[in-house]
C-alpha atoms as a PDB file:
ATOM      1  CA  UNK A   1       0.000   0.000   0.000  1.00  0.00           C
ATOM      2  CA  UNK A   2       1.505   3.489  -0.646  1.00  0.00           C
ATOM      3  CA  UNK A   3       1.912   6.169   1.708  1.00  0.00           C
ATOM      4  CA  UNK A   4      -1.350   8.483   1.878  1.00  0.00           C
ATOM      5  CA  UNK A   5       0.511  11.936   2.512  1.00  0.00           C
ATOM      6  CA  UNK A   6       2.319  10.759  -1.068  1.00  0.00           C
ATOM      7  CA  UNK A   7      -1.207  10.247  -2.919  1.00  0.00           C
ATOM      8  CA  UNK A   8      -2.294  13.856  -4.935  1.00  0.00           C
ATOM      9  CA  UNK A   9      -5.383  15.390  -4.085  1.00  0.00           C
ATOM     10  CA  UNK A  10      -8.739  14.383  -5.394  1.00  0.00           C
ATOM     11  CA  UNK A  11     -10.147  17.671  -7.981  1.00  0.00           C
ATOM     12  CA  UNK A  12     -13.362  18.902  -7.769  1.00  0.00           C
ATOM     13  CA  UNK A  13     -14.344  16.705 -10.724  1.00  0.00           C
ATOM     14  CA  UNK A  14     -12.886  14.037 -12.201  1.00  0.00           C
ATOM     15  CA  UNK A  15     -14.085  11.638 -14.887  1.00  0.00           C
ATOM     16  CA  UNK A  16     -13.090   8.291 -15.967  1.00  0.00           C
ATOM     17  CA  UNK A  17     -13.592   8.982 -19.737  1.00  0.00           C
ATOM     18  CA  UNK A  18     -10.364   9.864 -21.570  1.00  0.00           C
ATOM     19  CA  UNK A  19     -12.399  12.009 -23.894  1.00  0.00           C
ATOM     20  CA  UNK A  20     -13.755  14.083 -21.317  1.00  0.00           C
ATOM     21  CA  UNK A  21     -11.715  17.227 -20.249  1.00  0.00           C
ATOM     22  CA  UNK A  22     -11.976  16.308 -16.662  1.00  0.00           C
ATOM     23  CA  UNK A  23      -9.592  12.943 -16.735  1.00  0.00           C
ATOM     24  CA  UNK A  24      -6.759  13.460 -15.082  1.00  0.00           C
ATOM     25  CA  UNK A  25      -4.475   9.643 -16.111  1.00  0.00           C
ATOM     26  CA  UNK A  26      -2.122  10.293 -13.329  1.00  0.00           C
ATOM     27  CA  UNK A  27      -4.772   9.705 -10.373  1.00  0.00           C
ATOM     28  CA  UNK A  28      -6.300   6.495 -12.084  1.00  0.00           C
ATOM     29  CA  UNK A  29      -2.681   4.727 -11.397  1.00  0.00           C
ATOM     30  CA  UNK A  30      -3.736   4.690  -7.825  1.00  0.00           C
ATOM     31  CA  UNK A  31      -7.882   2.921  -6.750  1.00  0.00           C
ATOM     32  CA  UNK A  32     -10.345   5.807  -6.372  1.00  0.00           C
ATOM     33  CA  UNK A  33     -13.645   5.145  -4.399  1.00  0.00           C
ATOM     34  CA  UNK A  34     -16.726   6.962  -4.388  1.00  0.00           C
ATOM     35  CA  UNK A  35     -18.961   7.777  -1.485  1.00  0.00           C
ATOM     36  CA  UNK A  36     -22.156   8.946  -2.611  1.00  0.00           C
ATOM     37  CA  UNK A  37     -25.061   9.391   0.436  1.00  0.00           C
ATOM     38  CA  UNK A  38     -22.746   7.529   2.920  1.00  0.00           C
ATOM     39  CA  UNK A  39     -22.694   4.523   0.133  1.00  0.00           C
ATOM     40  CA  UNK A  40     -19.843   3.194  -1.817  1.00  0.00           C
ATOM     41  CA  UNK A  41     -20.925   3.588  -5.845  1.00  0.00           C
ATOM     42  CA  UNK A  42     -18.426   1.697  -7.840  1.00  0.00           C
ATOM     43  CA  UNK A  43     -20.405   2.635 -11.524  1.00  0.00           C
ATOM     44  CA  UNK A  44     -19.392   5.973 -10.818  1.00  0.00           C
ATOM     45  CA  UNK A  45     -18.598   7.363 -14.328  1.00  0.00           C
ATOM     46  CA  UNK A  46     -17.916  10.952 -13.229  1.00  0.00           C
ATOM     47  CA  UNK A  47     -18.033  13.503  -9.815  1.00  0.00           C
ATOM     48  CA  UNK A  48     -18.542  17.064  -9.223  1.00  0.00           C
ATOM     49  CA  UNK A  49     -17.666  17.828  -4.964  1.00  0.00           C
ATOM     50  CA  UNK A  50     -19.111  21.311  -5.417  1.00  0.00           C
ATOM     51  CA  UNK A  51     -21.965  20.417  -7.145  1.00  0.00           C
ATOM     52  CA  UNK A  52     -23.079  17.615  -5.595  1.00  0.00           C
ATOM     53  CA  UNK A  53     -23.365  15.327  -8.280  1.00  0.00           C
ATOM     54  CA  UNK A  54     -22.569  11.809  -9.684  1.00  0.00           C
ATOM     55  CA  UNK A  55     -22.589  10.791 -13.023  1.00  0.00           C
ATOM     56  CA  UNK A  56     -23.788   7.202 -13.867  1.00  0.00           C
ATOM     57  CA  UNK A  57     -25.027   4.802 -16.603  1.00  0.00           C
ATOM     58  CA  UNK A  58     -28.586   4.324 -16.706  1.00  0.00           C
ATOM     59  CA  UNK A  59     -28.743   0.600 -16.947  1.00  0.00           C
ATOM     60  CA  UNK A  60     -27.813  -1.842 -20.460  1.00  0.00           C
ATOM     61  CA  UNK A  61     -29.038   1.569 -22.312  1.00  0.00           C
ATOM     62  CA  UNK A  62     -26.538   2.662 -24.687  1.00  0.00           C
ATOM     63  CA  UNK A  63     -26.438   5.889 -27.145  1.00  0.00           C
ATOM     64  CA  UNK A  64     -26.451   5.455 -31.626  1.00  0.00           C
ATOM     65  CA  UNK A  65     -22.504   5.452 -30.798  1.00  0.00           C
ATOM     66  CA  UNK A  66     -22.149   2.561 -28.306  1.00  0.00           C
ATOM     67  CA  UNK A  67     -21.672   4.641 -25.467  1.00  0.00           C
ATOM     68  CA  UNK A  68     -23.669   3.913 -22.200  1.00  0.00           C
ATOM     69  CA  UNK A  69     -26.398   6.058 -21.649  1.00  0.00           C
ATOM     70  CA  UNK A  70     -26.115   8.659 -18.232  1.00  0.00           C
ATOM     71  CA  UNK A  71     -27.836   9.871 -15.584  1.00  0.00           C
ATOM     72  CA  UNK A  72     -27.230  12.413 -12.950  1.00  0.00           C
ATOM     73  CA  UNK A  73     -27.696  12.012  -9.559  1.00  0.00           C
ATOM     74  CA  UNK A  74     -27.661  14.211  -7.149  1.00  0.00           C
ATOM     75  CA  UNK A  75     -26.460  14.197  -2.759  1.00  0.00           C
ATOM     76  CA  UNK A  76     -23.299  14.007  -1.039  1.00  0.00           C
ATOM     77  CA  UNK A  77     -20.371  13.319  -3.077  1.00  0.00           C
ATOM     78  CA  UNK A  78     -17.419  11.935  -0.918  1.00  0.00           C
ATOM     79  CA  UNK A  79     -14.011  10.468  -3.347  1.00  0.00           C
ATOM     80  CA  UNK A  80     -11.456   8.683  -1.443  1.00  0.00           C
ATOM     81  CA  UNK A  81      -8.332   6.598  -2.201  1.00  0.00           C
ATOM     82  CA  UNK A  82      -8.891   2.547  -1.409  1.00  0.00           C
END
């Protein structure tokens, strides 16, 4: 396990697309939870702190392109390194 003070902070928001503007690679080389409501999400597709948001896929549904359909919900948003 690594050393926590040696982890980078968690952003505001942070998505797990690569298209997406807020992916940041360099904090997907260590596990990233989400807390969302006091419960641990792990379909989490994308976070906004501020906000209070979570982005996720809105079951098998999927878009013309192939891409899983999203929906936003909203409450407590908590990240965390595992």
């Amino acid at each position: 396990m690594t050393d926590p003070t040696s982890l980078p902070p968690l952003p505001d928001r942070l998505s797990i697309d690569p298209r997406s503007p807020h992916h940041v690679a360099a904090l997907f080389e260590h596990d990233v939870g989400i807390r969302f409501n006091g419960q641990e999400r792990v379909d989490v597709e994308e976070y906004c702190i501020s906000e209070g948001w979570i982005r996720v896929p809105a079951g098998k549904t999927v878009d013309r392109k192939g891409q899983p359909l999203m929906i936003k919900l909203k409450g407590k948003v908590e990240p965390f390194y595992r």
